[in-house]
N, C-alpha and C. Protein backbone atom coordinates (compact mmCIF):
# COMPACT_ATOMS: atom_id res chain seq x y z
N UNK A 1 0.85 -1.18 0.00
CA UNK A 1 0.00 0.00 0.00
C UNK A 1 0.89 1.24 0.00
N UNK A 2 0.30 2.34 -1.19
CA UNK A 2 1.42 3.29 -0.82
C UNK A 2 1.33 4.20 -0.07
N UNK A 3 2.46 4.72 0.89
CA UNK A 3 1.85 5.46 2.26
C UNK A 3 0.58 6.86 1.66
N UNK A 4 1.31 7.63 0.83
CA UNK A 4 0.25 8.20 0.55
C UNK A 4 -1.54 8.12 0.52
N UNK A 5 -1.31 6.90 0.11
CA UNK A 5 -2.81 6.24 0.15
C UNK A 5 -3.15 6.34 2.05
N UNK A 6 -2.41 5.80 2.55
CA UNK A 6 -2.65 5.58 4.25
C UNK A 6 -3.01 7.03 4.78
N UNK A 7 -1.82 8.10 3.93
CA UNK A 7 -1.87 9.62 5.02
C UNK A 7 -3.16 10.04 4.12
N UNK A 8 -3.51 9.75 3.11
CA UNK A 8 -5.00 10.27 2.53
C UNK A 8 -6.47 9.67 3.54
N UNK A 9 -6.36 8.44 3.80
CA UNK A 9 -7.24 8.13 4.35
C UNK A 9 -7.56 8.31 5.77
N UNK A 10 -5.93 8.75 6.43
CA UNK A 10 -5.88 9.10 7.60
C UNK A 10 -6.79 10.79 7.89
N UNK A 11 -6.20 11.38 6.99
CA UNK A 11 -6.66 12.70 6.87
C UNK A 11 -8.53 12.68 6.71
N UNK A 12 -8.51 11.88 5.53
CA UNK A 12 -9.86 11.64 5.65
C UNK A 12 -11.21 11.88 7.07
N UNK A 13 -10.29 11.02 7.56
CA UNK A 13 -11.01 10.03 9.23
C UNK A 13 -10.89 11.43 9.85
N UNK A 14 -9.92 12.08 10.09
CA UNK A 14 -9.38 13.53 10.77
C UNK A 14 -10.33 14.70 10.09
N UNK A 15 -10.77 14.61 9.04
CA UNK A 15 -11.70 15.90 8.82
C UNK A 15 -12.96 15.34 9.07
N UNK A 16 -13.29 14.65 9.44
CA UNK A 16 -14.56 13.84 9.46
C UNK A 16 -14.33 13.85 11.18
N UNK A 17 -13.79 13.71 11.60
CA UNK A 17 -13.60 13.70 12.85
C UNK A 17 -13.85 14.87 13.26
N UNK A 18 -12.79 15.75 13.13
CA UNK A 18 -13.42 17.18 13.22
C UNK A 18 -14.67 18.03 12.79
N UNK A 19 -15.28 17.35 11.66
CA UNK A 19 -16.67 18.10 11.42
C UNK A 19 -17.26 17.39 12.39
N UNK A 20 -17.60 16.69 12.44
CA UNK A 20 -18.10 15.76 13.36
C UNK A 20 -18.24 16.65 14.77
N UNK A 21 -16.89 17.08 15.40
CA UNK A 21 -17.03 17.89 16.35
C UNK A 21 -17.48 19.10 16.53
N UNK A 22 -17.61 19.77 15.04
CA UNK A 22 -17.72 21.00 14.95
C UNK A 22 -19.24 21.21 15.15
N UNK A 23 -19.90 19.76 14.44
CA UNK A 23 -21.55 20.18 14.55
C UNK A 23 -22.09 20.10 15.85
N UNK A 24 -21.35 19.06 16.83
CA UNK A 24 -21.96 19.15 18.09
C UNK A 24 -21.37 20.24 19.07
N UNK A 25 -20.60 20.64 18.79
CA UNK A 25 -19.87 22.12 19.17
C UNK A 25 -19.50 23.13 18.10
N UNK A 26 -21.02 24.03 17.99
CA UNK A 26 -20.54 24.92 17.02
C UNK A 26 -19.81 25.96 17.23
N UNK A 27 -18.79 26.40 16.59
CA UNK A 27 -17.57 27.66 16.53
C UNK A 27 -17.61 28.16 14.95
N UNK A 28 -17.10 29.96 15.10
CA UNK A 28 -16.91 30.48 14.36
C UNK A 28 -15.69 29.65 13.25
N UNK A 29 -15.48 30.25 12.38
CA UNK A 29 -14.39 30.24 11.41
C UNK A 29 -13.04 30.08 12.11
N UNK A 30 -12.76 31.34 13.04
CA UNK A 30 -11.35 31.50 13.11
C UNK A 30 -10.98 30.25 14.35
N UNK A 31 -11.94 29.66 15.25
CA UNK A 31 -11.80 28.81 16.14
C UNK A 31 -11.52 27.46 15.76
N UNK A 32 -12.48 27.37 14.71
CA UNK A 32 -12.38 26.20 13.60
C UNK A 32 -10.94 25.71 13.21
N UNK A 33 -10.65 26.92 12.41
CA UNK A 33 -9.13 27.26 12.09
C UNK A 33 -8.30 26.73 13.02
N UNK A 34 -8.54 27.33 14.07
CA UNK A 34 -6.97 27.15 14.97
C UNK A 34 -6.54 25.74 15.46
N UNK A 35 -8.09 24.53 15.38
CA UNK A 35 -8.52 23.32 15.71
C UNK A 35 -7.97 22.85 14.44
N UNK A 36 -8.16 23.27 13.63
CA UNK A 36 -7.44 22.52 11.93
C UNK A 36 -6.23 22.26 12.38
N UNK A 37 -5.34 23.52 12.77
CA UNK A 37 -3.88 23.63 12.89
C UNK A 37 -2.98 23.13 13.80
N UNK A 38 -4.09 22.46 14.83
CA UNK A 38 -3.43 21.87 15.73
C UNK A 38 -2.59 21.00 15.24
N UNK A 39 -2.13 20.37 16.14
CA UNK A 39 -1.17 18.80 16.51
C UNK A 39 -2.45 17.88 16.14
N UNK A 40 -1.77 16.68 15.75
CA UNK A 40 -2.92 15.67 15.73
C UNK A 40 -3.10 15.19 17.21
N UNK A 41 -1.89 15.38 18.08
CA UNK A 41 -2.33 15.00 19.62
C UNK A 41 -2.91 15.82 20.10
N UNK A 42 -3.00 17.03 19.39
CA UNK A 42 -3.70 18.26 20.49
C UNK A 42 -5.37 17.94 19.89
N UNK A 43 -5.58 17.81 18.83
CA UNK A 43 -6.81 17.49 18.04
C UNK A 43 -7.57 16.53 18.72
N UNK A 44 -6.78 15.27 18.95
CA UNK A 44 -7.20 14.18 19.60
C UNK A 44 -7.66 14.19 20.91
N UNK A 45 -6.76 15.11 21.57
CA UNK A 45 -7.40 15.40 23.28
C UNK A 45 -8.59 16.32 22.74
N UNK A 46 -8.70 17.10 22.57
CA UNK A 46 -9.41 18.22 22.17
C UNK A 46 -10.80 17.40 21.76
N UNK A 47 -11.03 16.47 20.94
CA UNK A 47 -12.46 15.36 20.69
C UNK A 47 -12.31 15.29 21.65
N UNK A 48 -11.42 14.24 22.45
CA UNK A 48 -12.34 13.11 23.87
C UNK A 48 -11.86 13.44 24.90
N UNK A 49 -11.91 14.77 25.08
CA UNK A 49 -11.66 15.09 26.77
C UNK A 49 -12.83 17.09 26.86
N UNK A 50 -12.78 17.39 25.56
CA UNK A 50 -14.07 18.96 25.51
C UNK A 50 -14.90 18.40 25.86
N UNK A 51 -15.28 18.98 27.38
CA UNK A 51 -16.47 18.39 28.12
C UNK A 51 -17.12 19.92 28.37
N UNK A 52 -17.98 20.83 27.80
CA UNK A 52 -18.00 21.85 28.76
C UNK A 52 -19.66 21.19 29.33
N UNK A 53 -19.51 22.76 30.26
CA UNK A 53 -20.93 22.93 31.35
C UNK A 53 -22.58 22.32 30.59
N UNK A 54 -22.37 23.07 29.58
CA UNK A 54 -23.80 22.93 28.63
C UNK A 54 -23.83 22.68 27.31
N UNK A 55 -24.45 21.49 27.45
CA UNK A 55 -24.22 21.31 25.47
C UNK A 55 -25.50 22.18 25.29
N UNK A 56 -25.49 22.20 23.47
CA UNK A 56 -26.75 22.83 23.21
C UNK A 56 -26.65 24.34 23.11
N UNK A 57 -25.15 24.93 23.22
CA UNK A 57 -25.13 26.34 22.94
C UNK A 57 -25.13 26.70 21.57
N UNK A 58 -25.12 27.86 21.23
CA UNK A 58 -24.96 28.54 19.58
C UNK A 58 -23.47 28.74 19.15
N UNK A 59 -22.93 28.59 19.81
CA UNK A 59 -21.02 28.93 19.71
C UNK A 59 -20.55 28.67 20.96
N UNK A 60 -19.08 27.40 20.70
CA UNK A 60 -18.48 27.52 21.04
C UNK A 60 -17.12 27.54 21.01
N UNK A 61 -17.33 28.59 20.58
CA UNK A 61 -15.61 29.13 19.84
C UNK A 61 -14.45 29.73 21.22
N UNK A 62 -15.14 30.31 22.00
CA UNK A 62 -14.02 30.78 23.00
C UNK A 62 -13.67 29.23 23.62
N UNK A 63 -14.60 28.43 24.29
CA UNK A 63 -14.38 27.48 25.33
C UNK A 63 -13.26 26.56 24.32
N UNK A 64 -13.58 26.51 22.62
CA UNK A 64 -12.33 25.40 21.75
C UNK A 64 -11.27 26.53 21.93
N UNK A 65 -11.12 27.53 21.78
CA UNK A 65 -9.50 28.38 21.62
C UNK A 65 -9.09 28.12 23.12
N UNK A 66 -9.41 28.19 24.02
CA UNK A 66 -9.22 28.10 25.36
C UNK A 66 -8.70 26.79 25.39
N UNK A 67 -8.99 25.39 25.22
CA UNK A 67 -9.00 24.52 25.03
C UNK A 67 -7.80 24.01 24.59
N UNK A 68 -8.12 24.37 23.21
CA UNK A 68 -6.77 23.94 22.50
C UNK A 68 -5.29 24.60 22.71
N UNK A 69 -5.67 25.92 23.33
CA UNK A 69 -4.58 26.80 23.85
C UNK A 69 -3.96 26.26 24.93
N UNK A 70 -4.38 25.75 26.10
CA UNK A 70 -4.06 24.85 27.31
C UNK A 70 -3.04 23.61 26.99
């Protein structure tokens, strides 16, 4: 298999992963962004450990920059 094929499908799983997060935690653009740019380890904590107070808000863009900034 050629790795390319592997880092394509990896990436794949990783934007899907992240939309994924984005719809149950919605954030602006630039918060979005900064979650793109992470580390894939910072990405990864960032899914399975963003626990905030209340789901069900309209944005949450400060609580992911905060987040991923930590």
């Amino acid at each position: 298999r050629d790795v390319r094929d592997v880092r394509d499908v990896r990436d794949r799983c990783d934007n899907e992963r992240l939309a994924e997060f984005r719809d149950r935690y919605p954030m602006d653009e630039r918060a979005f962004a900064v979650l793109e740019r992470a580390s894939d380890g910072v990405q990864a904590t960032v899914v399975a450990d963003f626990k905030p107070r209340r789901e069900g808000e309209d944005d949450y863009s400060a609580l992911v920059m905060t987040f991923v900034r930590a």
